[in-house]
PDB file of N, CA and C in Angstrom:
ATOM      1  N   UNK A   1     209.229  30.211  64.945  1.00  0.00           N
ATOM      2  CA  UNK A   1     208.193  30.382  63.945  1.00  0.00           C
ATOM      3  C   UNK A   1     207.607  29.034  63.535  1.00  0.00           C
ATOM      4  N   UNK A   2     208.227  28.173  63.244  1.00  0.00           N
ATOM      5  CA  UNK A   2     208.010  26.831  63.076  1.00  0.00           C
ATOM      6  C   UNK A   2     206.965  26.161  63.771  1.00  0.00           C
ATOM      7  N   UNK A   3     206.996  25.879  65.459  1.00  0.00           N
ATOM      8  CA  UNK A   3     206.373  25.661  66.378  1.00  0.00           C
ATOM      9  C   UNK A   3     204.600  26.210  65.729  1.00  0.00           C
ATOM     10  N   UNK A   4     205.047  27.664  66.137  1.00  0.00           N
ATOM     11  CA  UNK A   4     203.858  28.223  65.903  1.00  0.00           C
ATOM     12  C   UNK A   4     202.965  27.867  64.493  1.00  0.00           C
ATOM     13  N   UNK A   5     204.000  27.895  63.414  1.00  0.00           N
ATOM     14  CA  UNK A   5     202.779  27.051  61.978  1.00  0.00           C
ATOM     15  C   UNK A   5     202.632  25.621  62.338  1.00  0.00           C
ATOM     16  N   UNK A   6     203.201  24.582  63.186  1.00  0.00           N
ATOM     17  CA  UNK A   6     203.099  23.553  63.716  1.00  0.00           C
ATOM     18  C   UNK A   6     201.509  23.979  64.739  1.00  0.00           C
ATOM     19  N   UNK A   7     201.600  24.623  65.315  1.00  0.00           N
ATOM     20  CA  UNK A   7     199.886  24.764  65.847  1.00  0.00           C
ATOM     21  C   UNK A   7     198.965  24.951  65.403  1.00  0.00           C
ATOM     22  N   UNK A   8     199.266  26.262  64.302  1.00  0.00           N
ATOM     23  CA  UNK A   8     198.716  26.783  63.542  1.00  0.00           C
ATOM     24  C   UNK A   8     197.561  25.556  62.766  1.00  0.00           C
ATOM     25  N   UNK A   9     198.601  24.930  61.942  1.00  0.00           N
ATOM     26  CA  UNK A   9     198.317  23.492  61.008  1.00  0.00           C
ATOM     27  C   UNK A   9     197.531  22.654  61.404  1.00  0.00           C
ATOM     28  N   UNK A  10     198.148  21.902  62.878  1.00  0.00           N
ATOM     29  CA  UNK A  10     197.473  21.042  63.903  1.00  0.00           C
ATOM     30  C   UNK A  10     196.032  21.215  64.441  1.00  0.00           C
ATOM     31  N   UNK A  11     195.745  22.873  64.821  1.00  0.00           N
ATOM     32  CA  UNK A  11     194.785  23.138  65.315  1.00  0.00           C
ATOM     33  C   UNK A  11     193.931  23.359  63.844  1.00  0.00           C
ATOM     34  N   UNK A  12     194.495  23.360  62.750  1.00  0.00           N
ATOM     35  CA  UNK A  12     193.461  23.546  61.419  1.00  0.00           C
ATOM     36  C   UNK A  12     192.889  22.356  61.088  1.00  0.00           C
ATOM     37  N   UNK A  13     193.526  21.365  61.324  1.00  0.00           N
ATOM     38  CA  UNK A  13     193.973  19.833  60.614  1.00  0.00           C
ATOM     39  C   UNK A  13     192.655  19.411  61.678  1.00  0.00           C
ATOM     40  N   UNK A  14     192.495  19.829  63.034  1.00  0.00           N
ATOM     41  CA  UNK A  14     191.812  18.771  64.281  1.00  0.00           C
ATOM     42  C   UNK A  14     190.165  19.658  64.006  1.00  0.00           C
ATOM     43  N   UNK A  15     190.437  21.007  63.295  1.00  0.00           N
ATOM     44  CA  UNK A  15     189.206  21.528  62.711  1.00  0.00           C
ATOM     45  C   UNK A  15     188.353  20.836  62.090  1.00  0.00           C
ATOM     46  N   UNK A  16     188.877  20.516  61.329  1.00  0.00           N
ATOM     47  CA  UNK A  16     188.675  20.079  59.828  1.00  0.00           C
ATOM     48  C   UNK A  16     187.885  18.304  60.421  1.00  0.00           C
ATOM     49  N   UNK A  17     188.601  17.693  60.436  1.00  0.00           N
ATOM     50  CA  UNK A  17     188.329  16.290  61.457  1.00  0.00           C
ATOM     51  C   UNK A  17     187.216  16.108  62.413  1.00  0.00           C
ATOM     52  N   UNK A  18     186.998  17.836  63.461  1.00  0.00           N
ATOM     53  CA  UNK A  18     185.927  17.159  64.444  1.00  0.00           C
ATOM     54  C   UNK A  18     184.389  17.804  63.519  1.00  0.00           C
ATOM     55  N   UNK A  19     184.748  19.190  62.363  1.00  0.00           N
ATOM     56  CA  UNK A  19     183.924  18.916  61.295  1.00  0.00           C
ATOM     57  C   UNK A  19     183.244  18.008  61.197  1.00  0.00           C
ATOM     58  N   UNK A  20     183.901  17.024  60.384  1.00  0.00           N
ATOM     59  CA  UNK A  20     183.684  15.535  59.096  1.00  0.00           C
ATOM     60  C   UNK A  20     182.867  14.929  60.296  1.00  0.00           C
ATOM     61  N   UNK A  21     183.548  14.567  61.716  1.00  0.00           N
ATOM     62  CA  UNK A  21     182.923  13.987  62.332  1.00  0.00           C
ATOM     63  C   UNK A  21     181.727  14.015  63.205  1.00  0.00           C
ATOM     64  N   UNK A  22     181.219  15.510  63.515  1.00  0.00           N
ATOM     65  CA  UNK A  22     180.264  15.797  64.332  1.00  0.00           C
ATOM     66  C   UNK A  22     179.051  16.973  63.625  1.00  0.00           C
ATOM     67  N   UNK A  23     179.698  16.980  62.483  1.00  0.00           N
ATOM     68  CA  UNK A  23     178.974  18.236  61.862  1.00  0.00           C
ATOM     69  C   UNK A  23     178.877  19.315  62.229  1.00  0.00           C
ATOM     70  N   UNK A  24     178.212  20.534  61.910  1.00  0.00           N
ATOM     71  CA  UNK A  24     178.357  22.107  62.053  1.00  0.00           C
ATOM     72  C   UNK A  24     177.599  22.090  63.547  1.00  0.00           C
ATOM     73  N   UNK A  25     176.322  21.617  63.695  1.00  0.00           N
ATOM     74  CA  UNK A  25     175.853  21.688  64.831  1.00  0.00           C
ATOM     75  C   UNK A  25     176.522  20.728  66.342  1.00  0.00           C
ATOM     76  N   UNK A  26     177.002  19.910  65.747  1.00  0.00           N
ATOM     77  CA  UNK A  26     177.847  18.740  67.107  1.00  0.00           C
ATOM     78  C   UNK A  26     179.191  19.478  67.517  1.00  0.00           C
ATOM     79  N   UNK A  27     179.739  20.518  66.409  1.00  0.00           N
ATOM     80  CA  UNK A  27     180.799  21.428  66.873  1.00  0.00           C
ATOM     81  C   UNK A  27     180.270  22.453  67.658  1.00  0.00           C
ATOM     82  N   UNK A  28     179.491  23.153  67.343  1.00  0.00           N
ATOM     83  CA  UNK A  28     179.082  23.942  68.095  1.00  0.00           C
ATOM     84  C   UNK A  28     178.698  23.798  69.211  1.00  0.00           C
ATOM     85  N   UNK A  29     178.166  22.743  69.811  1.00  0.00           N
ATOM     86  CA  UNK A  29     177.220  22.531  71.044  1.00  0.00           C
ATOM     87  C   UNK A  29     178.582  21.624  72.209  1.00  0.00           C
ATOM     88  N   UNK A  30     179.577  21.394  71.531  1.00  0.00           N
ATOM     89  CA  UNK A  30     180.526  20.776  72.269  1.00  0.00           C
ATOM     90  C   UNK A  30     181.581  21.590  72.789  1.00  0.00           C
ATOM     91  N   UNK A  31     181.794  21.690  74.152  1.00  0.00           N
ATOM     92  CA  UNK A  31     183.109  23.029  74.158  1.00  0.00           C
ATOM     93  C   UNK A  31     184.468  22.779  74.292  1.00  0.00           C
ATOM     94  N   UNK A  32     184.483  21.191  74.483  1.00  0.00           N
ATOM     95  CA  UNK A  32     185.972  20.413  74.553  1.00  0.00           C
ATOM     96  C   UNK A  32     186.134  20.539  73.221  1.00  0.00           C
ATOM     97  N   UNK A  33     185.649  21.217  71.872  1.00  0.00           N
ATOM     98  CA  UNK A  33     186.476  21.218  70.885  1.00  0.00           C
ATOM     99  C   UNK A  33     186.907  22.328  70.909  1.00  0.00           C
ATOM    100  N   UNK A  34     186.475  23.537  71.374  1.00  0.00           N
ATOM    101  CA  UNK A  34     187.145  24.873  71.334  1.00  0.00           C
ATOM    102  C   UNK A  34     188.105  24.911  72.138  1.00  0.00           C
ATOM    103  N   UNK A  35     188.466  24.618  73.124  1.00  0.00           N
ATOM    104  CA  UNK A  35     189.268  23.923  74.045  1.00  0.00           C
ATOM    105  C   UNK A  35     190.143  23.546  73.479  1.00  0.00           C
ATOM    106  N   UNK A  36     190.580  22.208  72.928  1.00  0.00           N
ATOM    107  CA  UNK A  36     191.054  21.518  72.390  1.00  0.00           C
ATOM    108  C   UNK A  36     192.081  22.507  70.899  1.00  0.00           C
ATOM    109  N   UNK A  37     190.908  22.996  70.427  1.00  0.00           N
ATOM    110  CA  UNK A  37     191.198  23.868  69.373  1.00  0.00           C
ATOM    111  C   UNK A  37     192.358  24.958  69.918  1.00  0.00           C
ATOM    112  N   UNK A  38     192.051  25.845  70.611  1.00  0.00           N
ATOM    113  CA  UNK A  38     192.699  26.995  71.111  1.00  0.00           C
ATOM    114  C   UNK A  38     193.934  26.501  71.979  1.00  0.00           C
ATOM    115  N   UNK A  39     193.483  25.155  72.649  1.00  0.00           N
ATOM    116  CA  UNK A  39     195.139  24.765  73.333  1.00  0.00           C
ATOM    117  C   UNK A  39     196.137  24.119  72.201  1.00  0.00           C
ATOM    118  N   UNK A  40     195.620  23.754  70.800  1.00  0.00           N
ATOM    119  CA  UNK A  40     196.887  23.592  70.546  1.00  0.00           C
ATOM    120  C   UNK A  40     197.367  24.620  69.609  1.00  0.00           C
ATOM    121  N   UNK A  41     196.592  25.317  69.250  1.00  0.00           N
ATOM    122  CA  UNK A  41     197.513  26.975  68.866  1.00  0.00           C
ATOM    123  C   UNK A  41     198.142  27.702  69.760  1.00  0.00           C
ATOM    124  N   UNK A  42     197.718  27.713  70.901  1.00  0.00           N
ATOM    125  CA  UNK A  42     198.509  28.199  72.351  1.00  0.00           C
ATOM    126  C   UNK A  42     199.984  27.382  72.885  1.00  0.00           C
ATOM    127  N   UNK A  43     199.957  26.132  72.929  1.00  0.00           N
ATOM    128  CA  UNK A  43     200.789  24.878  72.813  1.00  0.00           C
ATOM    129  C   UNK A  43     201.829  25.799  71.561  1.00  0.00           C
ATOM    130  N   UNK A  44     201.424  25.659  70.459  1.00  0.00           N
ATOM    131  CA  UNK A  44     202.739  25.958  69.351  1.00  0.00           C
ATOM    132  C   UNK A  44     203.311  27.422  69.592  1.00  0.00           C
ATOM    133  N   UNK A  45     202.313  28.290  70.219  1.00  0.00           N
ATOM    134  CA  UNK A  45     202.783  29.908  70.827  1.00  0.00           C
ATOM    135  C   UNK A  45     203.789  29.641  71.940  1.00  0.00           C
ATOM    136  N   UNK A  46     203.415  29.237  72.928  1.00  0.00           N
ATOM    137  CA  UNK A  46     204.501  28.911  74.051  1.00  0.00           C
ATOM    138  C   UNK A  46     205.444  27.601  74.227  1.00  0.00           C
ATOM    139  N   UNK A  47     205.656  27.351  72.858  1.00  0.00           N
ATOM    140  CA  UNK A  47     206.829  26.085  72.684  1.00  0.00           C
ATOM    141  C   UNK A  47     207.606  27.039  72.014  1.00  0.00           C
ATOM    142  N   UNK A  48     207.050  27.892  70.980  1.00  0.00           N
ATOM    143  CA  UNK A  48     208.054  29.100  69.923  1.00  0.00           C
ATOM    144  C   UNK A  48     208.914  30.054  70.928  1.00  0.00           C
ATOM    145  N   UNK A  49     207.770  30.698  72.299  1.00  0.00           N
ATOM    146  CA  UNK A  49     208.399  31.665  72.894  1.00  0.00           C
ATOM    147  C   UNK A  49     209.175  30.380  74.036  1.00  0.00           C
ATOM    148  N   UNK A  50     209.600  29.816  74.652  1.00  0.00           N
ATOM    149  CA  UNK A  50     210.230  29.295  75.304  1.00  0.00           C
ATOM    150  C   UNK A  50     211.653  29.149  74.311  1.00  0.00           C
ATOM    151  N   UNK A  51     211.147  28.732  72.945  1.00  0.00           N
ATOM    152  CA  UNK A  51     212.854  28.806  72.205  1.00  0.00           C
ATOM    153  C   UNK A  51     213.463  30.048  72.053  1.00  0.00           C
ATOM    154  N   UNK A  52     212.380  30.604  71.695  1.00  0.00           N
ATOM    155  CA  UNK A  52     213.550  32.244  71.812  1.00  0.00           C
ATOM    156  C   UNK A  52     213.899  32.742  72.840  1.00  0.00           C
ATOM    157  N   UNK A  53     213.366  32.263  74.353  1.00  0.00           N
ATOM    158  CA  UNK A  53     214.254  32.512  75.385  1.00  0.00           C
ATOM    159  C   UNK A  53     215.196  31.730  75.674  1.00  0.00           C
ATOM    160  N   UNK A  54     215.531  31.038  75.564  1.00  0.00           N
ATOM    161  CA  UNK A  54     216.288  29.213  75.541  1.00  0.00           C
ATOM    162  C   UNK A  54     217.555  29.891  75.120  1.00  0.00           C
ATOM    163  N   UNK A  55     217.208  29.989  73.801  1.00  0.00           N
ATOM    164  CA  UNK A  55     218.234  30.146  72.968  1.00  0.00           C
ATOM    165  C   UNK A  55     219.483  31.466  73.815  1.00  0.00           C
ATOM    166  N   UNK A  56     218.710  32.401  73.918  1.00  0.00           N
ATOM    167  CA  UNK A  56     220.036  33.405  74.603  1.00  0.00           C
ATOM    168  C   UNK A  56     220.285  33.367  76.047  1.00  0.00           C
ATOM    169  N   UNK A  57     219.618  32.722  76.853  1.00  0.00           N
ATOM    170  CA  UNK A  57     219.167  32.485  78.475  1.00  0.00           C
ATOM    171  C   UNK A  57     220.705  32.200  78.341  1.00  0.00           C
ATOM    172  N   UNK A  58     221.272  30.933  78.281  1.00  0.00           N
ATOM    173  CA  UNK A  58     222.882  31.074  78.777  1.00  0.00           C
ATOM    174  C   UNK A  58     223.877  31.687  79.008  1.00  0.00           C
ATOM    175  N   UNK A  59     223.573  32.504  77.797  1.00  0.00           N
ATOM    176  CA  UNK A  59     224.538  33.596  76.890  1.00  0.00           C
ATOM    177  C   UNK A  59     224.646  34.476  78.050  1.00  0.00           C
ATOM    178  N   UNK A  60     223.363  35.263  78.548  1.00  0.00           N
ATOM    179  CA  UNK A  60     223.165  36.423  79.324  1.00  0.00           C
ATOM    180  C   UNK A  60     223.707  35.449  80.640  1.00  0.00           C
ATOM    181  N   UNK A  61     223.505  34.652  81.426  1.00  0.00           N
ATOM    182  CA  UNK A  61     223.546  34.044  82.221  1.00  0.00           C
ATOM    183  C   UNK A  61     225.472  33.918  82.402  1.00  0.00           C
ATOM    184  N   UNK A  62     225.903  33.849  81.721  1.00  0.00           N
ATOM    185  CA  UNK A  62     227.518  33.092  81.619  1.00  0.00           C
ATOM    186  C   UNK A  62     228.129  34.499  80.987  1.00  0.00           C
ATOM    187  N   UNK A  63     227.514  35.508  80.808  1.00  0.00           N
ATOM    188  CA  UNK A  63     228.051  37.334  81.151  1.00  0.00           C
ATOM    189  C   UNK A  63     227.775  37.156  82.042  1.00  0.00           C
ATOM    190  N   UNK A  64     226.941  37.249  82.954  1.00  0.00           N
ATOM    191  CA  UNK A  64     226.594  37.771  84.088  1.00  0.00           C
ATOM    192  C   UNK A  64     227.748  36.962  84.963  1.00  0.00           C
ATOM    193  N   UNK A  65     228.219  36.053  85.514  1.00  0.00           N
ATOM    194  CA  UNK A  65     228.862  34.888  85.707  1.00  0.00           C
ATOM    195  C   UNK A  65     230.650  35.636  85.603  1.00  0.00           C
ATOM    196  N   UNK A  66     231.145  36.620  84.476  1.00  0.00           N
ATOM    197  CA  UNK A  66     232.155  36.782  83.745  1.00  0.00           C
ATOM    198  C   UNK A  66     232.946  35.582  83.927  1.00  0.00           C
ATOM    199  N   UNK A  67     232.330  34.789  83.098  1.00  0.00           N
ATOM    200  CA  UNK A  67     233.362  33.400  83.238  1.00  0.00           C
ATOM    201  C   UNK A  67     233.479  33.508  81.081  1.00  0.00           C
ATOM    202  N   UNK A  68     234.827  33.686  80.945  1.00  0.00           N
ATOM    203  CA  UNK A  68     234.999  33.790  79.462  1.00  0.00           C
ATOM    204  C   UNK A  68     234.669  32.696  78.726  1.00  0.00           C
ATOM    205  N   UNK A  69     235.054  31.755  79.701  1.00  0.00           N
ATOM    206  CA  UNK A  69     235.356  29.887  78.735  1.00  0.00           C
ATOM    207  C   UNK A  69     233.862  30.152  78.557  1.00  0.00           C
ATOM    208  N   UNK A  70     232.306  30.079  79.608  1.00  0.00           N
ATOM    209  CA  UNK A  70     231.416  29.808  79.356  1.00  0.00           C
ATOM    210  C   UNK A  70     230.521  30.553  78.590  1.00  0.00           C
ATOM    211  N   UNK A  71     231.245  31.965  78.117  1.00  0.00           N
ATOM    212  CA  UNK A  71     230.475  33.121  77.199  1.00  0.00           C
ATOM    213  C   UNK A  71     231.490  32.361  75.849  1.00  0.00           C
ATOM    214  N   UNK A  72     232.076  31.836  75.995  1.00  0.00           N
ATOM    215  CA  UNK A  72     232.701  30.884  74.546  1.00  0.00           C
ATOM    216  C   UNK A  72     232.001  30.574  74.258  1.00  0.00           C
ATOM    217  N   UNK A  73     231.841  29.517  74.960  1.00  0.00           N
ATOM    218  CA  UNK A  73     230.599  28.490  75.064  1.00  0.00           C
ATOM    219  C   UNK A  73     229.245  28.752  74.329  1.00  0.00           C
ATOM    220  N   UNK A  74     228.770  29.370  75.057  1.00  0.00           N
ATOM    221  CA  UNK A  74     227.455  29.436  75.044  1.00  0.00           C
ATOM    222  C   UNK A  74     226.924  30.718  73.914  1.00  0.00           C
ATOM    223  N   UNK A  75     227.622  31.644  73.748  1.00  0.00           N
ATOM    224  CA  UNK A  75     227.699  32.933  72.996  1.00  0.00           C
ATOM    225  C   UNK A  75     227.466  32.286  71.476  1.00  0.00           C
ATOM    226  N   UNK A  76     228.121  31.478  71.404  1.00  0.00           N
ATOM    227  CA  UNK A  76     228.367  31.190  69.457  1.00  0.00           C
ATOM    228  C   UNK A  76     226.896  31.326  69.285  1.00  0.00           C
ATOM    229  N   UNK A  77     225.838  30.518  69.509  1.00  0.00           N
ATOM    230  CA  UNK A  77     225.039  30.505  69.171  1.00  0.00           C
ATOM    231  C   UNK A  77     223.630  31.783  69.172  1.00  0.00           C
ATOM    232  N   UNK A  78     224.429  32.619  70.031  1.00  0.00           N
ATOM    233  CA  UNK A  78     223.529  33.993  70.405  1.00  0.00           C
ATOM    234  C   UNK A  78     224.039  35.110  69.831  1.00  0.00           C
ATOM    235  N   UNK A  79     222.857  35.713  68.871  1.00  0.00           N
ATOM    236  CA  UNK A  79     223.475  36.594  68.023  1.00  0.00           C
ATOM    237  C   UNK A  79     223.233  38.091  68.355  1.00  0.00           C
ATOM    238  N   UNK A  80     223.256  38.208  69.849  1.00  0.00           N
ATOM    239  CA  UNK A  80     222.924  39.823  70.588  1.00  0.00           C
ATOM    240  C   UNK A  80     224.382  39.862  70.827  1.00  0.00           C
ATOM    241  N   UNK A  81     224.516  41.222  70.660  1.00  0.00           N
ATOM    242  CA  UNK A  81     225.334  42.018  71.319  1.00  0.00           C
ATOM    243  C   UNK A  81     225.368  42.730  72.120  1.00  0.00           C
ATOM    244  N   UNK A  82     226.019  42.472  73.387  1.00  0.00           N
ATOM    245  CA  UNK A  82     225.966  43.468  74.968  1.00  0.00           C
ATOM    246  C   UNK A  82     226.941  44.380  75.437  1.00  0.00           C
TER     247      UNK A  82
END
């Protein structure tokens, strides 16, 4: 979730900035700002979903494996149950 208000913010913050700097019409007529704009809200979307796969990828990985030491391991931190 974090990530994502991290884009969210970033891509508001670089709004706001090419605003002040190019005015209503210099935004509009430029498309490297929409660009720019939409990749880094996209950027904070697929940094968020890469952690929530991250996070249990081992877990399932080291069941699959039936190696106990490494569902030790790796399990604490994954809060599914299989």
């Amino acid at each position: 979730m974090i990530p994502v208000l991290f884009g969210l913010v970033s891509a508001m913050i670089f709004s706001i900035v090419t605003y002040m700097m190019y005015g209503l019409e210099g935004v509009m007529l430029r498309d490297w700002i929409d660009q720019v704009f939409l990749g880094l809200i996209l950027t904070g979307i697929a940094i968020g979903a890469v952690n929530a796969i991250w996070r249990c990828l081992p877990c399932q990985l080291s069941k699959l494996s039936h190696s106990d030491r490494l569902t030790d391991i790796w399990c604490s931190t994954c809060k599914q149950s299989s």
